[in-house]
C-alpha atoms as a PDB file:
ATOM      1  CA  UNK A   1     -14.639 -20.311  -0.011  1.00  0.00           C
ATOM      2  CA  UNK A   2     -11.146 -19.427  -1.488  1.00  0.00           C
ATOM      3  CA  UNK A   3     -11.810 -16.247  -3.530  1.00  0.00           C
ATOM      4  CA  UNK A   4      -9.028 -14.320  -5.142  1.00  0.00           C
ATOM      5  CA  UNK A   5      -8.079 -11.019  -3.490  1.00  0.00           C
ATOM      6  CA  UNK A   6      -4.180  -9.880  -4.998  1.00  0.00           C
ATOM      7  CA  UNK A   7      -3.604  -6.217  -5.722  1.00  0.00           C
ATOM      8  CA  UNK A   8       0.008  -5.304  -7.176  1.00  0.00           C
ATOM      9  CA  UNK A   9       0.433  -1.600  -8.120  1.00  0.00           C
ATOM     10  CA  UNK A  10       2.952   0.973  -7.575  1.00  0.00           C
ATOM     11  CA  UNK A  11       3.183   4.366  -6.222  1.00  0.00           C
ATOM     12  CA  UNK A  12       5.185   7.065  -5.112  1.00  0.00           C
ATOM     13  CA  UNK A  13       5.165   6.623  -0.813  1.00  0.00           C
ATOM     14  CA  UNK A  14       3.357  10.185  -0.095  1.00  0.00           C
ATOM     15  CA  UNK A  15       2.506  10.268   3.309  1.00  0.00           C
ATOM     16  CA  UNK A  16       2.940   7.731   6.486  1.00  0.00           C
ATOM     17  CA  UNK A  17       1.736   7.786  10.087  1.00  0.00           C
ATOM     18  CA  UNK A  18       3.725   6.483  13.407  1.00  0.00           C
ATOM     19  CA  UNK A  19       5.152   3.269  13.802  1.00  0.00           C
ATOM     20  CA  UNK A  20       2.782   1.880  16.386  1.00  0.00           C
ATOM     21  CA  UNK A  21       2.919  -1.951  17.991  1.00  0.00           C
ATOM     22  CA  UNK A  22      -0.331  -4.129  18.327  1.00  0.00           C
ATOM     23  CA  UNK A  23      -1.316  -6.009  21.873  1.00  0.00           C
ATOM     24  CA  UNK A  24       0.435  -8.548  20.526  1.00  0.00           C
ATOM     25  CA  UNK A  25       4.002  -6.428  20.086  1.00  0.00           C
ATOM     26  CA  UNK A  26       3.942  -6.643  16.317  1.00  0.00           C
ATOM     27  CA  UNK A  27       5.090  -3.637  14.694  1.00  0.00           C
ATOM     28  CA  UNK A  28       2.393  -1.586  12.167  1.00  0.00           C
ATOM     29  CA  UNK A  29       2.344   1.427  10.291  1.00  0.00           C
ATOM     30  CA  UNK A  30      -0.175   2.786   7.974  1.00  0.00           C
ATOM     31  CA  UNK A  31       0.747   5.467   5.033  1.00  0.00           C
ATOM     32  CA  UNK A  32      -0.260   6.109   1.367  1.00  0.00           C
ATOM     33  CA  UNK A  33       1.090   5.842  -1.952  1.00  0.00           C
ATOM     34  CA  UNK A  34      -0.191   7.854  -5.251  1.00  0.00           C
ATOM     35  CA  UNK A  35      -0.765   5.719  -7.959  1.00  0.00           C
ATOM     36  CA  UNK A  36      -0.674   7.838 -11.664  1.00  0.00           C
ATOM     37  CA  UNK A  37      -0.336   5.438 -14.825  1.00  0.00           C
ATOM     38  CA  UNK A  38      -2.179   5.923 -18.000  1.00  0.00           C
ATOM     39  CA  UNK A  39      -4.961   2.988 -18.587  1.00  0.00           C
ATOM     40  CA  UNK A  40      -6.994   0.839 -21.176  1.00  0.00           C
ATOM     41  CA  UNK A  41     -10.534   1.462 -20.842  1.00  0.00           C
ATOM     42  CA  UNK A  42     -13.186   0.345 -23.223  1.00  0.00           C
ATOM     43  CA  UNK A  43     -10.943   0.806 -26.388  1.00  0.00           C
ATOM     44  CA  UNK A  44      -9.759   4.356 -25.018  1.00  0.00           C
ATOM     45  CA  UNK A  45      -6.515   5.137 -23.019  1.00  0.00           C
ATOM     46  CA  UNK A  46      -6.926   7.396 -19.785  1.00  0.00           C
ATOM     47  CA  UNK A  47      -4.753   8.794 -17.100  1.00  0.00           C
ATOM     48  CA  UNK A  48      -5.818   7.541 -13.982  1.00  0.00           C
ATOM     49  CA  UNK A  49      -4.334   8.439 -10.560  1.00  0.00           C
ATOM     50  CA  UNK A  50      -5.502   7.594  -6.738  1.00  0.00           C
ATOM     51  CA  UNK A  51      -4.169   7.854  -3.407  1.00  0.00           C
ATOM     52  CA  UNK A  52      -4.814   4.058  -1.568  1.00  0.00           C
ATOM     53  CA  UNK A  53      -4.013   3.767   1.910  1.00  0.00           C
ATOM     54  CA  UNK A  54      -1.327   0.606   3.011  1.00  0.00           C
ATOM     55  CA  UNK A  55      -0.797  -0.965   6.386  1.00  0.00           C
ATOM     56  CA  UNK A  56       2.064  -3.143   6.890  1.00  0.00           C
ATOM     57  CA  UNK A  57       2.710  -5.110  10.138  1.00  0.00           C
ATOM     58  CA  UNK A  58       6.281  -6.854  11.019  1.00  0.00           C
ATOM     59  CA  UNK A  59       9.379  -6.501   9.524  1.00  0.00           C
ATOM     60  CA  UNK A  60       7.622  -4.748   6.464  1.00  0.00           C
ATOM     61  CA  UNK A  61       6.510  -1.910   8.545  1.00  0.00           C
ATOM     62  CA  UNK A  62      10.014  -1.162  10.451  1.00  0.00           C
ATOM     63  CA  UNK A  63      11.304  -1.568   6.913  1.00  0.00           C
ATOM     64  CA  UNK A  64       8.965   1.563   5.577  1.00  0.00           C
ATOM     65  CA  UNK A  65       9.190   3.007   8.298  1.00  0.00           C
ATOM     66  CA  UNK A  66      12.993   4.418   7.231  1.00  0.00           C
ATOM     67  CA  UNK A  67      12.070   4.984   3.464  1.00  0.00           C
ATOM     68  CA  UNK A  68      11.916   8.477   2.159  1.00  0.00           C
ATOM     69  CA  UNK A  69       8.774  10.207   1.198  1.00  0.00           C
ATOM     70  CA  UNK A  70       9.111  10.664  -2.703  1.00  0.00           C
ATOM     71  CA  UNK A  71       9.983   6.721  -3.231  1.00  0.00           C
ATOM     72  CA  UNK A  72       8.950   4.929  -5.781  1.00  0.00           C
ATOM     73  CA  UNK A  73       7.248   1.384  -4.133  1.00  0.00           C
ATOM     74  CA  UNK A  74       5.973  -1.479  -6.160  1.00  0.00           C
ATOM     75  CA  UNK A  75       3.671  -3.370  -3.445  1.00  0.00           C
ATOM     76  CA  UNK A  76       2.199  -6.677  -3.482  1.00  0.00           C
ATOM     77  CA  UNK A  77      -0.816  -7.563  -1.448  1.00  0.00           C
ATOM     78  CA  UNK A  78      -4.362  -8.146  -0.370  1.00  0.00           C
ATOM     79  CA  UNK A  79      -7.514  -5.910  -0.101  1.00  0.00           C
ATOM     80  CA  UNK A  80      -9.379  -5.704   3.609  1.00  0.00           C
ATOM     81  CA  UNK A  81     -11.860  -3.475   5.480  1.00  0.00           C
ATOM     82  CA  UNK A  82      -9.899  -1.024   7.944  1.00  0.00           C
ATOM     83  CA  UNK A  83     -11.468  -1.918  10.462  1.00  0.00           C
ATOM     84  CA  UNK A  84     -14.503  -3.432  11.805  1.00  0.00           C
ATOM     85  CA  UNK A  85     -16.652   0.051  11.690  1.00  0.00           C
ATOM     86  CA  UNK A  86     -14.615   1.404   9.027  1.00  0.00           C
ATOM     87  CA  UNK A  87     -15.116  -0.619   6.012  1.00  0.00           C
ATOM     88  CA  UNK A  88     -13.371   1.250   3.586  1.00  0.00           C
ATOM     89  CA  UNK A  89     -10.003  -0.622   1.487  1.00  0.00           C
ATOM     90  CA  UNK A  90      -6.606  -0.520   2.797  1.00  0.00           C
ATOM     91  CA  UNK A  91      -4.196  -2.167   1.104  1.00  0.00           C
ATOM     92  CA  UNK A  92      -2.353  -4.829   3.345  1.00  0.00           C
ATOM     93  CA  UNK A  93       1.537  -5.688   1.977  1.00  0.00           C
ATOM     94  CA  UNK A  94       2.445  -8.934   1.485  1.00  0.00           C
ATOM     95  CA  UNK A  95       5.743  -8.157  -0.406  1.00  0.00           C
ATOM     96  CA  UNK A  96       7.315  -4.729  -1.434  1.00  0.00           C
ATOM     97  CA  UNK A  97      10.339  -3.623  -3.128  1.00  0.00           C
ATOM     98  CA  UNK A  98      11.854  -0.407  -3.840  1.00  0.00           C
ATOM     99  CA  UNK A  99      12.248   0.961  -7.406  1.00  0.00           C
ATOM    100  CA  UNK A 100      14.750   1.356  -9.676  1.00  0.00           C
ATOM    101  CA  UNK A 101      16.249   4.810  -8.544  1.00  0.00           C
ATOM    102  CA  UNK A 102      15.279   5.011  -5.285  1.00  0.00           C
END
């Protein structure tokens, strides 16, 4: 099975928890970004906005782990259950940049 699963958005970086390390001494840290961008939707534009929940593990997360609240972030990545007993979305990075004036 080789379904798709790619989610690109981006979001102002709003919150962010510790830099923590996994068993295996790889570097992780979970925060959020709000989303706000105004939408198609059956013929009808909208304003949508969320808050989605990221984790990033290696270099990405040591990387975030410096960048100011209030950034702009355009993230690249794929969709997984937090955790085995949790099964809500968090976004996992595969790629992220910075914004233009940030």
């Amino acid at each position: 099975m080789n379904a798709e699963n790619t989610l690109r958005i981006t979001g102002t970086l709003v919150a962010r928890e510790n830099l923590r390390w996994t068993p295996a001494r790889l570097p992780v840290l979970e925060f959020r970004i709000e989303h706000i961008s105004r939408q198609m939707e059956a013929g009808t534009e909208r304003e949508v906005s969320c808050e989605l929940t990221i984790r990033a593990l290696g270099p990405a997360a040591q990387q975030i782990e410096v960048v100011a609240l209030g950034t702009e972030l355009l993230i690249e990545g794929f969709v997984a259950a937090k955790s085995a007993k949790n099964r809500s979305p968090v976004l996992h990075i595969r790629t992220f940049e910075l914004l233009e004036g940030n």
